[in-house]
Protein backbone atom coordinates (compact mmCIF):
# COMPACT_ATOMS: atom_id res chain seq x y z
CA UNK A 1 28.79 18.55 12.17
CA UNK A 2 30.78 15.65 12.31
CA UNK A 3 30.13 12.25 11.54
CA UNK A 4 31.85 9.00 12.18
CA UNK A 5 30.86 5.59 11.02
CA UNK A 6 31.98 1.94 12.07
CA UNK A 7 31.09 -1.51 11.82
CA UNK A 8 29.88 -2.58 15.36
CA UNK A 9 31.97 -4.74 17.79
CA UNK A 10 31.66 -6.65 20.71
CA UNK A 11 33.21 -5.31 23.90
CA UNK A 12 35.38 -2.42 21.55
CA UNK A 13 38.51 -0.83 22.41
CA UNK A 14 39.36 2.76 23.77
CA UNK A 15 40.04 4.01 20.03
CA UNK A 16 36.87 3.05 19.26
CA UNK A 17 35.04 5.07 22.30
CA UNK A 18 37.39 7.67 21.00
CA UNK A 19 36.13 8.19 17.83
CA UNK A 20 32.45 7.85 19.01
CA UNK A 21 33.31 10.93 21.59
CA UNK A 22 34.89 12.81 18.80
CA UNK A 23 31.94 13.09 16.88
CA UNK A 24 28.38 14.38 16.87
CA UNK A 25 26.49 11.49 15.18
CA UNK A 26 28.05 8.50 14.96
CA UNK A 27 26.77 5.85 13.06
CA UNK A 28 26.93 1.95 13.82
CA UNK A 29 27.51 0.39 9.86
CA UNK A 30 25.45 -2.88 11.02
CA UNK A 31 24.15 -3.56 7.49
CA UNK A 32 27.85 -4.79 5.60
CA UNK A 33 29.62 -7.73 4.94
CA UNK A 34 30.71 -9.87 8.55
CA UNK A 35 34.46 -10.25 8.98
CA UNK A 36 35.50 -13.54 10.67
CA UNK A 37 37.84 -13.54 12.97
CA UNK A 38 38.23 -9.95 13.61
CA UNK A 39 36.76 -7.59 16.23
CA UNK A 40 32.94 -7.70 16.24
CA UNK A 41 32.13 -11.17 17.55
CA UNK A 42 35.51 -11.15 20.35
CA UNK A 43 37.71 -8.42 22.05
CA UNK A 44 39.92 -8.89 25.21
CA UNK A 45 40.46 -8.81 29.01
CA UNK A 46 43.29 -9.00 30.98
CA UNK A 47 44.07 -12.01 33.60
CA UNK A 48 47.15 -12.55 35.37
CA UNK A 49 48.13 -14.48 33.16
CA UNK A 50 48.16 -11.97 30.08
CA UNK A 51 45.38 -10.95 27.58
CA UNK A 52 42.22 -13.44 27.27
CA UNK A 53 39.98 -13.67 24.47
CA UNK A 54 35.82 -13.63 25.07
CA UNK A 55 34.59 -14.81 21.82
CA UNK A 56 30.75 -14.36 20.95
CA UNK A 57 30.18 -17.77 19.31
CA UNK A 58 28.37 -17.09 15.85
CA UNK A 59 26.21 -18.74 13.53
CA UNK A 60 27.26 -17.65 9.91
CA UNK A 61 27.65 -18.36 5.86
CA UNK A 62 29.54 -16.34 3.79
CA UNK A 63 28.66 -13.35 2.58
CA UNK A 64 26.30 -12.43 5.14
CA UNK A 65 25.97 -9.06 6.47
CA UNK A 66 26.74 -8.28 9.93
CA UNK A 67 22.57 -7.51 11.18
CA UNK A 68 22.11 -11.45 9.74
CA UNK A 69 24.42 -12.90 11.74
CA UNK A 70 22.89 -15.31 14.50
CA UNK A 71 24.61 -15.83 17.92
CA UNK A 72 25.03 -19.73 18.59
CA UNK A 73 23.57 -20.21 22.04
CA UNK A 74 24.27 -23.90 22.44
CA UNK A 75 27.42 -22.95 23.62
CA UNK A 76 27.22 -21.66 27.33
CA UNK A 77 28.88 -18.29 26.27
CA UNK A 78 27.25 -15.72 28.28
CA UNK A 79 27.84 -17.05 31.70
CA UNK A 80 31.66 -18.24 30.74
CA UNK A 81 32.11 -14.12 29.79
CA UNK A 82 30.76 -13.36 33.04
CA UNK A 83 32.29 -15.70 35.29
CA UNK A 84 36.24 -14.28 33.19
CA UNK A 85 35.09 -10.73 34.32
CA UNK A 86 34.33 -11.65 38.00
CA UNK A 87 37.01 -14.12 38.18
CA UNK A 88 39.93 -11.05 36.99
CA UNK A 89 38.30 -8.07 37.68
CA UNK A 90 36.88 -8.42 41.05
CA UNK A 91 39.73 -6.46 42.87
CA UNK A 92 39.49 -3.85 40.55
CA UNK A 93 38.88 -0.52 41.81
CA UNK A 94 35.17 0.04 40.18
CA UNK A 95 34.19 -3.66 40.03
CA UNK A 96 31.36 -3.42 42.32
CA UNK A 97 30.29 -0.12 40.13
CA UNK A 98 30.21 -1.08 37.25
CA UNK A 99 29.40 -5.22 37.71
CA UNK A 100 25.23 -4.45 37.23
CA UNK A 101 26.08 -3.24 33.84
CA UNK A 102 28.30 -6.22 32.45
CA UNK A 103 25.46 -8.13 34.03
CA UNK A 104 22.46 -6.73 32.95
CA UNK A 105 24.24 -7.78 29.24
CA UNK A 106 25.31 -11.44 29.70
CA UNK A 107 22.37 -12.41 31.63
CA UNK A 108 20.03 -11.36 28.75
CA UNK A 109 19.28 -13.76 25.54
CA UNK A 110 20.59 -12.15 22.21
CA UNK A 111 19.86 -13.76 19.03
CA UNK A 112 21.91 -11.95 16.54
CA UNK A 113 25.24 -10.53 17.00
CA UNK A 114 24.18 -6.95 15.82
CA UNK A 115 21.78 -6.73 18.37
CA UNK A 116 24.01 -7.63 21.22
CA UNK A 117 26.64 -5.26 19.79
CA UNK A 118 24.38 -2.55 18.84
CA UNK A 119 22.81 -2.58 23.06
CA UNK A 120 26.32 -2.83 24.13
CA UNK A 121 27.78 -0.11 22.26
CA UNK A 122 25.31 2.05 23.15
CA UNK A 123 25.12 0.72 27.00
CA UNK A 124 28.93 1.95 27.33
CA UNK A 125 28.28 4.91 25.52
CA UNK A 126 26.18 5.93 28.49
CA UNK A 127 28.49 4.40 31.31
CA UNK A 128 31.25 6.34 29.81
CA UNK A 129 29.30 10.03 29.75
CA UNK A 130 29.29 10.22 26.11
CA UNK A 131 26.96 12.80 24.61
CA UNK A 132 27.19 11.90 20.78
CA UNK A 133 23.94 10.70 19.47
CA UNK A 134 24.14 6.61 17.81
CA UNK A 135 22.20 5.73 14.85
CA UNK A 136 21.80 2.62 12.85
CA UNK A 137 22.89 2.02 9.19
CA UNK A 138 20.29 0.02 8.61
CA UNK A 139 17.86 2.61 9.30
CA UNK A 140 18.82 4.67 6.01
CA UNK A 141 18.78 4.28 2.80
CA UNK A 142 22.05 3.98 0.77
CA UNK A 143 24.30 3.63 -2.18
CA UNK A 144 25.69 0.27 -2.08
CA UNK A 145 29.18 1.48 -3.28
CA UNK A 146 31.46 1.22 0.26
CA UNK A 147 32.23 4.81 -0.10
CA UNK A 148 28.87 6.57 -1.49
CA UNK A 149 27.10 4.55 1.46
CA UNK A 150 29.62 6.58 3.82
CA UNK A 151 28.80 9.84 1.79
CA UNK A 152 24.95 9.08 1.37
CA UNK A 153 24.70 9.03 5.56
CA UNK A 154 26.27 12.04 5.41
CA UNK A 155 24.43 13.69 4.05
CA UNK A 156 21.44 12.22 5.24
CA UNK A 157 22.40 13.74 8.82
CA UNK A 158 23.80 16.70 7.20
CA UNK A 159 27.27 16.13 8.04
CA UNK A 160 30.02 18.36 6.47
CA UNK A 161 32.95 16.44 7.88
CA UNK A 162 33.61 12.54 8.06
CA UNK A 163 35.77 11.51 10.77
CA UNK A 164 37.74 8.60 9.14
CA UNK A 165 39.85 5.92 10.83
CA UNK A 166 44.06 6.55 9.77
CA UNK A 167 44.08 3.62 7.28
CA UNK A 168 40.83 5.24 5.36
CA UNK A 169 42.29 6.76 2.78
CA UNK A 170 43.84 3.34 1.71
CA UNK A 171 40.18 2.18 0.72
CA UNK A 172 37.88 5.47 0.57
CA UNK A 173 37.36 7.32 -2.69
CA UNK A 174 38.79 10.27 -1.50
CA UNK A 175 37.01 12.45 -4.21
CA UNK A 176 33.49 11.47 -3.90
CA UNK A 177 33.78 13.43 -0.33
CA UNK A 178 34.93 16.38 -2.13
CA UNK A 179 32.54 16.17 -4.94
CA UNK A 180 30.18 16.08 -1.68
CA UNK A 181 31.24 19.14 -0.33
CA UNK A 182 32.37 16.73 3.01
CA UNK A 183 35.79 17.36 4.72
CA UNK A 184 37.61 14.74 5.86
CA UNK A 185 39.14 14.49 9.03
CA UNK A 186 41.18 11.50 10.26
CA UNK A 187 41.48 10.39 13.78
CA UNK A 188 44.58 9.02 14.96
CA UNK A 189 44.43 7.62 18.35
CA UNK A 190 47.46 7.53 20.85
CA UNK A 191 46.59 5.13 23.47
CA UNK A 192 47.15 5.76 26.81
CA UNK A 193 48.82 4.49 29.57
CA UNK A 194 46.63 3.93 32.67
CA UNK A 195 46.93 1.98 35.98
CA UNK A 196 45.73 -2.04 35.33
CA UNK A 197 46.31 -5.15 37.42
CA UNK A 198 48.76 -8.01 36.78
CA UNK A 199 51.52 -5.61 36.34
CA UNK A 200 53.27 -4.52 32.72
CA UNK A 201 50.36 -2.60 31.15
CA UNK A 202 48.61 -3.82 28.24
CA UNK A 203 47.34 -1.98 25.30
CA UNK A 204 44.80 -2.59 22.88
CA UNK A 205 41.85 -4.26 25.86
CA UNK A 206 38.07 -4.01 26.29
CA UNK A 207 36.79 -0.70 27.08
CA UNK A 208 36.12 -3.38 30.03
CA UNK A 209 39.15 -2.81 31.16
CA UNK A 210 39.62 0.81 31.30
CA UNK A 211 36.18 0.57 33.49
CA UNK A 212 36.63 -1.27 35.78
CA UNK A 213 39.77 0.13 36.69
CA UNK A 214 39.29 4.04 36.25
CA UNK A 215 35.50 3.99 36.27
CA UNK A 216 34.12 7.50 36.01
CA UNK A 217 37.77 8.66 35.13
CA UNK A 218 37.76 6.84 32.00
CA UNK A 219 36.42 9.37 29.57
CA UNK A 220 39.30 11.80 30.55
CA UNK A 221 41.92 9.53 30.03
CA UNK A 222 40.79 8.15 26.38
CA UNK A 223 40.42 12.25 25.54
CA UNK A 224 44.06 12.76 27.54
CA UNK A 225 46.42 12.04 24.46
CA UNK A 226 43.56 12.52 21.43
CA UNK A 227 45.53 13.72 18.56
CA UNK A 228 43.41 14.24 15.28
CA UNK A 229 44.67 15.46 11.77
């Protein structure tokens, strides 16, 4: 069984869908320190005028953990996200498909980031036809050490391989895994090249993206150049 285990982000990428389908379990790591300014308040969208951010404005103090951070709803956030995606993705192919979903998201209230990322992760899961099951880190009950909390889930879901991202081994303790009995496996994703508007493609977008452009297709094209090692 393989496992696979990431912080949760708002809106993620393709190589993040990719690892998720890769996996059996795959574990959302809600319950660790929040990184500003990186992927799991903000992703992007393309406009015609090149990539746009949506941000997820946050309320937060250093060090909190990620399932503590609030969402600042003073700031009119949820309809300006909406209004981006109807505004650039309206011709889109699978707009009117896949509109209810993005929808059903941004007109509900969220309070803390984790929860919005946690529905949405697992919301796409579902729109993409992904069959691995999603659990919470917060749910279990583990080492505090960054790698003997990725061991300890683990083996709580009786994994015997951990699908890391490329860059693990430059912060994992490679031989608590062995000590383990664990293989590791490393993903390394190749990211395709699929039709977009507003011309020159552009890598590295929302899974939004990919969606509304592909819609149905867009499970076969993050699997179409998976390379793992």
């Amino acid at each position: 069984m393989i496992c696979a285990i990431h912080q949760p982000q708002y809106m993620p990428w393709l190589g993040y869908f990719d690892k998720i389908d890769i996996a059996d379990v795959f574990v959302i790591l809600d319950n660790v320190q929040y990184k500003k300014n990186e992927w799991q308040n903000r992703n992007r969208i393309k406009t015609s005028q090149g990539p746009q951010w949506i941000t997820a404005p946050v309320l937060y103090k250093y060090p909190g953990r990620i399932c503590e951070v609030g969402i600042n709803n003073k700031i009119d956030w949820r309809r300006k996200h909406l209004q981006a995606l109807i505004t650039n993705y309206n011709k889109a192919p699978f707009f009117a498909e896949y509109k209810p979903l993005f929808e059903d998201i941004l007109n509900s209230e969220w309070g803390l980031l984790s929860e919005l990322n946690i529905y949405v992760i697992k919301q796409l899961i579902d729109a993409l036809g992904i069959k691995t099951e999603a659990l919470t880190a917060s749910d279990f009950s583990l080492d505090n050490d960054p790698t003997g909390r990725l061991v300890d889930m683990c083996k709580q879901i009786k994994a015997d391989q951990y699908l890391s991202g490329k860059d693990g081994v430059k912060y994992m303790d490679i031989d608590k895994f062995k000590d383990a009995g664990i293989e590791l496996v490393f993903q390394d994703f190749d990211h395709p090249v699929y039709n977009q508007l507003y011309g020159k493609f552009e890598p590295f977008l929302s899974i939004i993206d990919l969606l509304f452009n592909h819609g149905k297709d867009s499970l076969e094209i993050i699997r179409s150049n998976r390379r793992k090692q």
